[in-house]
N, C-alpha and C. Protein backbone atom coordinates (compact mmCIF):
# COMPACT_ATOMS: atom_id res chain seq x y z
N UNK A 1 32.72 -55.40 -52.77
CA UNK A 1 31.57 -55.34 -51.90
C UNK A 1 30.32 -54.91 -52.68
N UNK A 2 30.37 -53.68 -53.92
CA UNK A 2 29.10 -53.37 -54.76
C UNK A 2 28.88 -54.61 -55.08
N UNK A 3 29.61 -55.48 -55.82
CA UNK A 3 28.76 -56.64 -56.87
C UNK A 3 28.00 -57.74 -55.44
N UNK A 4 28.66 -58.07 -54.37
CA UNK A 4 28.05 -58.78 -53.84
C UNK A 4 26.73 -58.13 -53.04
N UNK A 5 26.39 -56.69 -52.62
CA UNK A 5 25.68 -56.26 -52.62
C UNK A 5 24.32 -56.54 -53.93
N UNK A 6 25.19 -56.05 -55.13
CA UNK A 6 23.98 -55.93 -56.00
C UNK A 6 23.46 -56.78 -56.17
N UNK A 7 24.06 -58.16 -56.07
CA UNK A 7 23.51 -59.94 -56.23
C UNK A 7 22.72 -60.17 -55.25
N UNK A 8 23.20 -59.57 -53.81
CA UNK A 8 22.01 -59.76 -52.38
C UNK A 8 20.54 -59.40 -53.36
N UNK A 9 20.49 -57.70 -53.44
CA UNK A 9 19.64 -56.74 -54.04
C UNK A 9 18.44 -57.40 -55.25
N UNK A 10 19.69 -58.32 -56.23
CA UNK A 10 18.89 -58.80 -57.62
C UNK A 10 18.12 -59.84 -56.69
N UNK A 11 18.60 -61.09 -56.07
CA UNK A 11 18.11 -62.20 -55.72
C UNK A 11 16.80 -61.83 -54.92
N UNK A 12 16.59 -60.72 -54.04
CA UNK A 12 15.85 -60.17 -53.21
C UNK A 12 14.30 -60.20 -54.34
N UNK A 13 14.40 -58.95 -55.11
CA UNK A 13 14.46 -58.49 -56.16
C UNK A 13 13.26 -59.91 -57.19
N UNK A 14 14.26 -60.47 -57.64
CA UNK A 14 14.21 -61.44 -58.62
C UNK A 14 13.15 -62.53 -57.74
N UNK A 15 13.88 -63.05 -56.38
CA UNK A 15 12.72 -64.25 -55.94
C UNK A 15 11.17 -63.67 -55.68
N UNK A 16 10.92 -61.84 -55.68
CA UNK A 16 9.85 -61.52 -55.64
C UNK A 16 8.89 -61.63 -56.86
N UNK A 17 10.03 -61.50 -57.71
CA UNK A 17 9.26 -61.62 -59.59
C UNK A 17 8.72 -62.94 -59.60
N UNK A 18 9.77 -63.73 -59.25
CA UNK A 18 9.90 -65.41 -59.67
C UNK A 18 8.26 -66.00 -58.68
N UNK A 19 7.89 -65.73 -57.39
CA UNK A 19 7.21 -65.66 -56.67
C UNK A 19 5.83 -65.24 -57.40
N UNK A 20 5.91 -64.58 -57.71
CA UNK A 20 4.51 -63.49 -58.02
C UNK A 20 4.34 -64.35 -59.74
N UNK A 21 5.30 -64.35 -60.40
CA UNK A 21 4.95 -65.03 -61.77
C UNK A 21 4.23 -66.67 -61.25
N UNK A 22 4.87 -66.99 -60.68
CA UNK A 22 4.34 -68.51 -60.01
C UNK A 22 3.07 -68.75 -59.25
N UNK A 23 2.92 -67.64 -58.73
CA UNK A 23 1.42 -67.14 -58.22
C UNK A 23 0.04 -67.13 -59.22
N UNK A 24 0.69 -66.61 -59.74
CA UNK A 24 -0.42 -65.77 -61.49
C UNK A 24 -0.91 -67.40 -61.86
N UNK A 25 1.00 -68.01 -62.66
CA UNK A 25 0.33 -69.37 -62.90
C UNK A 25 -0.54 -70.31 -62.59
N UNK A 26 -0.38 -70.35 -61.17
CA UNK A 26 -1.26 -71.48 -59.93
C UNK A 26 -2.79 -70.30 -60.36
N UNK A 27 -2.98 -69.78 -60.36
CA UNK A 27 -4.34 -68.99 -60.29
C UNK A 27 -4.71 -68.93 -61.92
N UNK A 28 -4.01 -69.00 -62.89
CA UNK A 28 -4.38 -69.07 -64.01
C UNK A 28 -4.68 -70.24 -65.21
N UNK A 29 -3.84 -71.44 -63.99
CA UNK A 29 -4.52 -72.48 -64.82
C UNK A 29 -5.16 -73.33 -63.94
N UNK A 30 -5.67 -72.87 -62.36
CA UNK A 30 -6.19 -73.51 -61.56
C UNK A 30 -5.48 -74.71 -61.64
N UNK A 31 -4.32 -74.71 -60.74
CA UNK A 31 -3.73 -75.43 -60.89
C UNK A 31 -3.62 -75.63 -59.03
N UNK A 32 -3.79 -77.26 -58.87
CA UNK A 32 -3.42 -77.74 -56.88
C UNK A 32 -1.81 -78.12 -56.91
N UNK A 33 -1.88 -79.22 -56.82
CA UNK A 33 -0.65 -80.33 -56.29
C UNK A 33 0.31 -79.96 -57.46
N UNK A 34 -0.13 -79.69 -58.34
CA UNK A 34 1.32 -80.14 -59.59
C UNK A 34 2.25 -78.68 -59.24
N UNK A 35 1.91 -77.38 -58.60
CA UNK A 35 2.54 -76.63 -58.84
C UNK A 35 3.55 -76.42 -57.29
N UNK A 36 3.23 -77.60 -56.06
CA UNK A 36 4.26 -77.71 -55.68
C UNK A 36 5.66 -77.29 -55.85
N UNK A 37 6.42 -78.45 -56.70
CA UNK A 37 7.19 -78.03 -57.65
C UNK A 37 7.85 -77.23 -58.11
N UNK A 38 6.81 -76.41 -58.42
CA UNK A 38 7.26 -74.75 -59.07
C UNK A 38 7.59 -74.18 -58.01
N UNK A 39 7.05 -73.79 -56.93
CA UNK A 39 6.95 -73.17 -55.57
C UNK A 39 8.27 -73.58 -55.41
N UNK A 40 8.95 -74.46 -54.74
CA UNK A 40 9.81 -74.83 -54.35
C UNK A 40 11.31 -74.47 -54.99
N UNK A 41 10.86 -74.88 -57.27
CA UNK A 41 12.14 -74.34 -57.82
C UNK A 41 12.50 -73.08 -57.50
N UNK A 42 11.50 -72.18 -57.49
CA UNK A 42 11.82 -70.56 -57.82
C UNK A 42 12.87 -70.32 -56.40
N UNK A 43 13.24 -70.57 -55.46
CA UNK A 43 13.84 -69.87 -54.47
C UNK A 43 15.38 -70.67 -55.11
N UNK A 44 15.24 -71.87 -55.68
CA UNK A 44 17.06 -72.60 -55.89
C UNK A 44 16.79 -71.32 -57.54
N UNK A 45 16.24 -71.51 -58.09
CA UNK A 45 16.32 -70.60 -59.61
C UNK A 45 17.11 -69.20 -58.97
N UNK A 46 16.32 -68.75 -57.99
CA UNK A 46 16.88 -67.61 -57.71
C UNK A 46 18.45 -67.34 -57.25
N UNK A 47 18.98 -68.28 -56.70
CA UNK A 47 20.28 -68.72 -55.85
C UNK A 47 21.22 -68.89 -56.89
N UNK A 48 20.66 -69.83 -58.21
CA UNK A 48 21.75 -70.48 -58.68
C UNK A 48 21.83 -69.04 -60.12
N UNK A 49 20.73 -68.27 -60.18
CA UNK A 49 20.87 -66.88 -61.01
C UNK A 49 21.75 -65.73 -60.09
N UNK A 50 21.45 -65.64 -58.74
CA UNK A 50 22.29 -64.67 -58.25
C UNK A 50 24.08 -65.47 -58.15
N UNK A 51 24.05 -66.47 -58.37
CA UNK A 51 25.50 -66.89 -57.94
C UNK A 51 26.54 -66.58 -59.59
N UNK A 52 25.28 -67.15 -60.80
CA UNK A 52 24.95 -66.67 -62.28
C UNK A 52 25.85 -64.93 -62.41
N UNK A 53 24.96 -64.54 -62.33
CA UNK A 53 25.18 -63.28 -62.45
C UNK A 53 26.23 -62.45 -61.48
N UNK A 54 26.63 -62.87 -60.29
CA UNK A 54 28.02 -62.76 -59.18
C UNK A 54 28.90 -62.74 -60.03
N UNK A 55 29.04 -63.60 -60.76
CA UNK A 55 30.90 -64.52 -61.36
C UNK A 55 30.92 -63.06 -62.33
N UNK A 56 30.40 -62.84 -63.66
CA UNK A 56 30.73 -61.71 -64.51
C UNK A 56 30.98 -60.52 -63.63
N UNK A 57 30.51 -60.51 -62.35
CA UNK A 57 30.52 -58.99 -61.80
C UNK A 57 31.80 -58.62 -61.33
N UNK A 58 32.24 -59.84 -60.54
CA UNK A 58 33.57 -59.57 -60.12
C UNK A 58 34.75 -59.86 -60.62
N UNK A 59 34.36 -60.51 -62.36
CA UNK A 59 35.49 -61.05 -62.45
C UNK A 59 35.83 -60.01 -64.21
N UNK A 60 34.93 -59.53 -64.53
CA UNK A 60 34.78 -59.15 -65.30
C UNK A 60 34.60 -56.88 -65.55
N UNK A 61 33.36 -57.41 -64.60
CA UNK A 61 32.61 -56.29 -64.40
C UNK A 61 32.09 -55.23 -65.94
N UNK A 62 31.51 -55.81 -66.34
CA UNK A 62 31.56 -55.16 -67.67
C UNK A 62 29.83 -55.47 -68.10
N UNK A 63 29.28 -54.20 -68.70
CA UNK A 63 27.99 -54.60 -69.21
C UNK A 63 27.90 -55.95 -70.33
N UNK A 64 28.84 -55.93 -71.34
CA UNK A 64 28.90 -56.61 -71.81
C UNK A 64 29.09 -58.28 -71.49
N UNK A 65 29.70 -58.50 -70.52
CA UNK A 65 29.66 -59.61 -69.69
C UNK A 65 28.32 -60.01 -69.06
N UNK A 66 27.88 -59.23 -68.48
CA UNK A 66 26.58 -59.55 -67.98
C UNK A 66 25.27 -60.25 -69.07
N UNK A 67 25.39 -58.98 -70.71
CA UNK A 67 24.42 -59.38 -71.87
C UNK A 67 25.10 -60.70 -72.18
N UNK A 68 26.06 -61.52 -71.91
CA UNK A 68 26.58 -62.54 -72.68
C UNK A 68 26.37 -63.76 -71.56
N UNK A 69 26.33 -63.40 -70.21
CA UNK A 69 25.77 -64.42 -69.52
C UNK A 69 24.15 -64.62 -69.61
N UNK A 70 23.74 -63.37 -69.74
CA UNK A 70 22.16 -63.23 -69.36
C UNK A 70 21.38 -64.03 -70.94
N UNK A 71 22.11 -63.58 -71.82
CA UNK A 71 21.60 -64.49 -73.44
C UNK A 71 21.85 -65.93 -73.18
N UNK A 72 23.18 -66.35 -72.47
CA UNK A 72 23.21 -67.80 -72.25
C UNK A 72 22.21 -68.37 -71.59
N UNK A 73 22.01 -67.51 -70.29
CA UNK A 73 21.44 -68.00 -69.66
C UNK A 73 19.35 -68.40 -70.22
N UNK A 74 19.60 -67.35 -70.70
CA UNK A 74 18.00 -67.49 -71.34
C UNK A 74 17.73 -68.48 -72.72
N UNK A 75 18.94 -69.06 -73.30
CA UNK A 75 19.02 -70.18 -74.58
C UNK A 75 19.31 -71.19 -73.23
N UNK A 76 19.45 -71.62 -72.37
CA UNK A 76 19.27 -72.73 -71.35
C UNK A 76 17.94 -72.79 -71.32
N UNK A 77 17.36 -71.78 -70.65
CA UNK A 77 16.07 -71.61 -70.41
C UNK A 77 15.12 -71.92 -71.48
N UNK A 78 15.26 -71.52 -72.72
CA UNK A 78 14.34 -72.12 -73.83
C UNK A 78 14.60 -73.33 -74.34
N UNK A 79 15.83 -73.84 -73.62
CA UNK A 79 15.95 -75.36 -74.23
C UNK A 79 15.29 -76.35 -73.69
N UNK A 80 15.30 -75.87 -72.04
CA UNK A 80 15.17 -76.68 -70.88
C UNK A 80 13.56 -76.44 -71.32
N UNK A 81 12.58 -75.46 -71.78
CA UNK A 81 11.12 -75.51 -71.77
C UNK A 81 11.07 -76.41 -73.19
N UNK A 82 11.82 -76.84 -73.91
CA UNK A 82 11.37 -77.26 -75.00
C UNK A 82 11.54 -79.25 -74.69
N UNK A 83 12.83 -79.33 -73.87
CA UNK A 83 12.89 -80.10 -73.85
C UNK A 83 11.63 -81.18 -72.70
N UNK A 84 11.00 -79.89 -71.96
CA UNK A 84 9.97 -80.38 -70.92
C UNK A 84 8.79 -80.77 -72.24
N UNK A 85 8.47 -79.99 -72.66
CA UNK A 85 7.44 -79.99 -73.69
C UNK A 85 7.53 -81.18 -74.30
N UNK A 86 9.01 -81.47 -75.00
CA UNK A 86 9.16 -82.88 -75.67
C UNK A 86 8.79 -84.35 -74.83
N UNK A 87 9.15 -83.72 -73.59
CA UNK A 87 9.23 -84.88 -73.14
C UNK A 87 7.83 -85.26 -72.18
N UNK A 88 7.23 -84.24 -72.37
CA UNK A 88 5.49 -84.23 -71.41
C UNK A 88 4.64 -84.98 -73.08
N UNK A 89 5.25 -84.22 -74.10
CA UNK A 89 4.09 -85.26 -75.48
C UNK A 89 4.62 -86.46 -75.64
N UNK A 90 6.33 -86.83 -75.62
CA UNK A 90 6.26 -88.30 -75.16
C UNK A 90 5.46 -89.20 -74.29
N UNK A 91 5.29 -88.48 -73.14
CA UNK A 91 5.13 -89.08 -72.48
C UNK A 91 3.61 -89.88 -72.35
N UNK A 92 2.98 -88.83 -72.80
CA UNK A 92 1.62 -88.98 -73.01
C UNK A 92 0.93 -89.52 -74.44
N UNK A 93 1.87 -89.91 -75.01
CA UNK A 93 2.03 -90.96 -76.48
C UNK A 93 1.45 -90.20 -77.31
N UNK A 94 0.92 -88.44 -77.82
CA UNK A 94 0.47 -87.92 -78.62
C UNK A 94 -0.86 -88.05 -78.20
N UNK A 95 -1.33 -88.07 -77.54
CA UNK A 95 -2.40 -87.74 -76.67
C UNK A 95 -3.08 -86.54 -76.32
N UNK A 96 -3.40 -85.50 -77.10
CA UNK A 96 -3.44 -84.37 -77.15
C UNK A 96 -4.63 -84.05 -75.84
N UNK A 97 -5.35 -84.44 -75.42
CA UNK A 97 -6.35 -84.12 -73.91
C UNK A 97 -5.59 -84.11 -73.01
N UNK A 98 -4.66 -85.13 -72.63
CA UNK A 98 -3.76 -85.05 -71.50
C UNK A 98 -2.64 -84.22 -71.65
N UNK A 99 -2.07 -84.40 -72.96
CA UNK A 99 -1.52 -82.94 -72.77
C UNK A 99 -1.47 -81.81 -72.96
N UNK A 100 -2.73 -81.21 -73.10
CA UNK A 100 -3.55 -80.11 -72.42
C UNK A 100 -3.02 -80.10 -70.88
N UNK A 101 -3.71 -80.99 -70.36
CA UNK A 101 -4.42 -81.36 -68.93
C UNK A 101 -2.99 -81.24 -68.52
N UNK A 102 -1.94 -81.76 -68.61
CA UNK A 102 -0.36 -81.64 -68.14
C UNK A 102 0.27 -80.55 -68.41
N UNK A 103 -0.22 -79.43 -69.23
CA UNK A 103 0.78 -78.48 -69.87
C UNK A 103 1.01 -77.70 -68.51
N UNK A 104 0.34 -77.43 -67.49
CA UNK A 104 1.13 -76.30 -66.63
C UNK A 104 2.97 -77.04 -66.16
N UNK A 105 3.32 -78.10 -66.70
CA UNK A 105 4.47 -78.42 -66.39
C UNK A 105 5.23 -77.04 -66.75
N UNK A 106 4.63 -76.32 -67.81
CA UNK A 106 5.77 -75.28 -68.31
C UNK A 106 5.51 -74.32 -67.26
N UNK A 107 4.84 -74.46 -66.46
CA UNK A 107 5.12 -73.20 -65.01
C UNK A 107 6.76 -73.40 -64.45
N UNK A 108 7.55 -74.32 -64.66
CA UNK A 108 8.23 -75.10 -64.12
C UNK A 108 9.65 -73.35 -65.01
N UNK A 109 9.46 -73.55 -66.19
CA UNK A 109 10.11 -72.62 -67.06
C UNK A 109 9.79 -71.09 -66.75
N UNK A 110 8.80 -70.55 -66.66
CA UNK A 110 8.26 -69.11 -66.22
C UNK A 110 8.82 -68.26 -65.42
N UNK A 111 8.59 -69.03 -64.54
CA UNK A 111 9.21 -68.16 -63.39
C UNK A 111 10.93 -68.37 -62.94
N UNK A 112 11.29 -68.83 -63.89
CA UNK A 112 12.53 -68.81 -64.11
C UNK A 112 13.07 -67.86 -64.99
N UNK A 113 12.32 -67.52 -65.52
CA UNK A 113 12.32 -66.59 -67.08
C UNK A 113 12.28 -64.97 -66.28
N UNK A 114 11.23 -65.10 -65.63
CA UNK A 114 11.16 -64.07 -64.84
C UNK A 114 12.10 -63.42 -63.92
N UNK A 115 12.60 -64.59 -63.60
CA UNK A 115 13.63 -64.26 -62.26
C UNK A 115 15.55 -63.78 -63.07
N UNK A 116 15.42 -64.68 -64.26
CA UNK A 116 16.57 -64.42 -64.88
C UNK A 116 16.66 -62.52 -65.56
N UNK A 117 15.32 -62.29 -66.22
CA UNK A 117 15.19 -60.98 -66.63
C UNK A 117 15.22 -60.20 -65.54
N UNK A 118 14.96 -60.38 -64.46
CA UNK A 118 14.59 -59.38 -63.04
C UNK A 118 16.30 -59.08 -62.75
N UNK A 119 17.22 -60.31 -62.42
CA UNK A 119 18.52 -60.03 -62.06
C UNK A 119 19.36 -59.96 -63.70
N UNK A 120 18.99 -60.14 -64.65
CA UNK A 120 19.53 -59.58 -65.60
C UNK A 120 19.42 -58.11 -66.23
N UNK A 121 18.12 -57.23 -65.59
CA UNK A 121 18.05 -56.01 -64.99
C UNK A 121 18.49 -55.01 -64.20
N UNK A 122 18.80 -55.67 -63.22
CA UNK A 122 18.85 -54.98 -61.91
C UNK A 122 20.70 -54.99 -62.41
N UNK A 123 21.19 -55.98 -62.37
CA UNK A 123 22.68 -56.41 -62.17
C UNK A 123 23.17 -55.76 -63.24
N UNK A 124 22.19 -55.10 -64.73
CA UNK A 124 22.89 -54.45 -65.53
C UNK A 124 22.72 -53.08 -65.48
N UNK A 125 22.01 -52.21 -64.73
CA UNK A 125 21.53 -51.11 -64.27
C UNK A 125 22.51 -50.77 -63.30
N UNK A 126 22.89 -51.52 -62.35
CA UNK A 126 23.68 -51.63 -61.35
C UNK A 126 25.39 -51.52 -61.68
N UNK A 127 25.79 -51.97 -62.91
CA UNK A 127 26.81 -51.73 -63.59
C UNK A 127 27.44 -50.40 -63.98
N UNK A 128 26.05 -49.63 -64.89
CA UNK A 128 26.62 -48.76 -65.35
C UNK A 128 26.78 -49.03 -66.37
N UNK A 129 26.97 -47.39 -66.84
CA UNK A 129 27.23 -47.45 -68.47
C UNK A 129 28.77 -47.06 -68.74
N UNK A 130 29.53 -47.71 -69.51
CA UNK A 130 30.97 -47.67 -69.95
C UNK A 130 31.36 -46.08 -69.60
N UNK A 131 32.46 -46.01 -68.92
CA UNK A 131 33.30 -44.02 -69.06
C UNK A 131 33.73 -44.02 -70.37
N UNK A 132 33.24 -43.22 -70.94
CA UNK A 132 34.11 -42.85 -71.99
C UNK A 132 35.50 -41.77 -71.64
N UNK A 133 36.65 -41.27 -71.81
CA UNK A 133 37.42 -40.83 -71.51
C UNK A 133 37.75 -40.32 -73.10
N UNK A 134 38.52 -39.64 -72.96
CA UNK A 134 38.56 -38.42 -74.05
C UNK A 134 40.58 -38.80 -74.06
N UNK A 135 41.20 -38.78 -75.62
CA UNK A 135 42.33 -38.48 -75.90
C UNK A 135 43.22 -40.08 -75.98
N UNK A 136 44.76 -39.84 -76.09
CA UNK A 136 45.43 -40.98 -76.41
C UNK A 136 45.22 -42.12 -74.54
N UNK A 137 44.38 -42.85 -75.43
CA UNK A 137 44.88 -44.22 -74.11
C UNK A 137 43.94 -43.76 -73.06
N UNK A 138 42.61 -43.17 -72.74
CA UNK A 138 41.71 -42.64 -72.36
C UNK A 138 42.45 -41.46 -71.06
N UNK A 139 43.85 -41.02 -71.71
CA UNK A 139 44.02 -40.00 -70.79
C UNK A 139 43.46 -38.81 -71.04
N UNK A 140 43.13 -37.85 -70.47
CA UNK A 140 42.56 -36.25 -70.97
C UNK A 140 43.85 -35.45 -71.69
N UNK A 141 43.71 -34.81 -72.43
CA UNK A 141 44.77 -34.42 -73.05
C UNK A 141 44.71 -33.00 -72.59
């Protein structure tokens, strides 16, 4: 019941980060229609990170589990912005004005970034730090 609690808690949590980072963006690159989109990913980002971060809790429960999903999860995340990037200067044939003019696509990455560190926070705080136990086989002697 804690881990599915703490995943309610992160997602809560996390879609407020993911929200507010997505906000900043739309206001920082004056950005209308294209950031649709973004708006819309951040609440599935948030779902498919709390469901993310669920599986190590209960099946595992270990800080270390959590740093080994949460690193995966963030080498997705820098692949998936690189591969947007690659594929926004394709697209625009090396066209360097337009893709300027297109780059808030990487809002698309941000607030994903955000939302993964927020429940990769919370869910490792929420863990705890290892018992150490004292003597043979962590009995007290």
């Amino acid at each position: 019941m804690r881990a599915i609690l703490t995943s309610l808690m992160a997602f809560f949590l996390s879609l407020l980060a993911g929200m507010i980072s997505a906000q900043w963006l739309a206001v920082a690159t004056n950005a209308a229609e294209e950031f649709i989109l973004v708006f819309a990913s951040v609440p599935l980002l948030a779902i498919v990170f709390g469901v993310v971060f669920l599986l190590p809790q209960i099946i595992a429960g270990t800080r270390s589990s959590i740093d080994r999903v949460g690193k995966w999860s963030l080498a997705v995340l820098v692949v998936l912005a690189a591969v947007l990037l690659g594929l926004e200067l394709w697209a625009v044939a090396g066209d360097m004005a337009k893709f300027k003019a297109d780059l808030p696509i990487i809002g698309l990455v941000l607030p994903g970034v955000a939302i993964l560190v927020v429940d990769w926070l919370f869910v490792r705080w929420r863990i705890g730090a290892p018992r150490v136990e004292f003597g043979r086989n962590g009995k007290v002697l």
